[in-house]
Protein backbone atom coordinates (compact mmCIF):
# COMPACT_ATOMS: atom_id res chain seq x y z
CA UNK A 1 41.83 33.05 -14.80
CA UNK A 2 41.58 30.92 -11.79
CA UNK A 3 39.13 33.40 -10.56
CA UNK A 4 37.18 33.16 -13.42
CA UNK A 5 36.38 29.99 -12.89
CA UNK A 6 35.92 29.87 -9.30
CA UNK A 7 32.74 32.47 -9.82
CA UNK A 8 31.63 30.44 -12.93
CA UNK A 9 31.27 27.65 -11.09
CA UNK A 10 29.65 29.30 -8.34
CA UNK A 11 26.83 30.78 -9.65
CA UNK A 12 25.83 27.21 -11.27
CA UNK A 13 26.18 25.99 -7.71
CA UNK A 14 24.17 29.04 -6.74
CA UNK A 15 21.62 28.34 -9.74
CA UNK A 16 21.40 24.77 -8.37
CA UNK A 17 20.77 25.73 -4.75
CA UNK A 18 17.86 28.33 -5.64
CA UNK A 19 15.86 25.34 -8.13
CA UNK A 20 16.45 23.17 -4.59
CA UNK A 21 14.88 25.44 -2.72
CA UNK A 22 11.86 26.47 -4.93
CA UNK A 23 11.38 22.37 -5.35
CA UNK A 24 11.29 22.01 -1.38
CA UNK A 25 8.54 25.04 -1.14
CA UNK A 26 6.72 23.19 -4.00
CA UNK A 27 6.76 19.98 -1.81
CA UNK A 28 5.91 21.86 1.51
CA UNK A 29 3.22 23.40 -0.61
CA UNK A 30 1.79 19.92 -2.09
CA UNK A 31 1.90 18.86 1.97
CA UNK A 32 -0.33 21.53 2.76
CA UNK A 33 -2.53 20.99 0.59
CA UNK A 34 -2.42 17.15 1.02
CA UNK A 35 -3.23 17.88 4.98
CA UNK A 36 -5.95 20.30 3.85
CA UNK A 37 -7.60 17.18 2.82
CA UNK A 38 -7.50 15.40 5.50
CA UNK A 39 -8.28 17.62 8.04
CA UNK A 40 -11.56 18.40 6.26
CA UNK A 41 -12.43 15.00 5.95
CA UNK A 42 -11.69 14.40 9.88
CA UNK A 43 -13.89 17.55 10.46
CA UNK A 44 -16.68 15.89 8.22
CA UNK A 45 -16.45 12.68 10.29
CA UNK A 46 -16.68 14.59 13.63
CA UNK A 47 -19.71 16.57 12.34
CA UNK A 48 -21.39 13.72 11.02
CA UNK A 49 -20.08 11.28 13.22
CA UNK A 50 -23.50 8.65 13.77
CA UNK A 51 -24.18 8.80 9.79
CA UNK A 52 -20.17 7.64 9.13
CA UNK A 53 -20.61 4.99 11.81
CA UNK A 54 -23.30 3.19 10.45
CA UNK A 55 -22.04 3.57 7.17
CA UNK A 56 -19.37 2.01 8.01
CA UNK A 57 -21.23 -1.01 9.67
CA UNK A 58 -23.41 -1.45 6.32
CA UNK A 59 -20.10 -1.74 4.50
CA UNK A 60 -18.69 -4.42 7.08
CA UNK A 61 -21.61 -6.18 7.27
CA UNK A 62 -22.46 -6.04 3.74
CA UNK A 63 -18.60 -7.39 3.11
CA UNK A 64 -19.06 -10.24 5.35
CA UNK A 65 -22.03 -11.27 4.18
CA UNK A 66 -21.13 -11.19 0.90
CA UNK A 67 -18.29 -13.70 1.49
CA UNK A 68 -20.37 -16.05 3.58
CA UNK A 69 -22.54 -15.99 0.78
CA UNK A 70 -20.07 -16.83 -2.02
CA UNK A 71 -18.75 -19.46 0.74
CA UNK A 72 -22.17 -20.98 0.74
CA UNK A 73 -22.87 -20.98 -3.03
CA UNK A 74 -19.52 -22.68 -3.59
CA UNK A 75 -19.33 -24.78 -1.21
């Protein structure tokens, strides 16, 4: 009887360590595809790396200006 429910319990514990392990290859998988991502955007910014630059200034610039603005209208 004792043996019984030595197994019992074992295969639970066996049940238990196979979800684990499908949830961690889900994760790794979610990783993968999260780094995917970003390694295609990176790529995009080295290809197009002038365009992103001054894109990025017009947004900094336009920010700025946009506060001095509302700094002046309010003041």
């Amino acid at each position: 009887m004792n043996s019984d429910s030595n197994t019992s319990s074992n295969s639970s514990s066996n049940t238990t360590n196979s979800s684990e392990a499908i949830n961690q290859v889900s994760t790794v998988n979610n990783q993968k595809e999260q780094d995917s991502f970003v390694k295609l955007a990176m790529k995009n910014m080295v290809k197009k790396g002038s365009t992103s630059l001054f894109h990025f200034s017009l947004t900094v610039f336009g920010v700025i200006g946009a506060l001095l603005g509302l700094a002046i209208i309010f003041h």
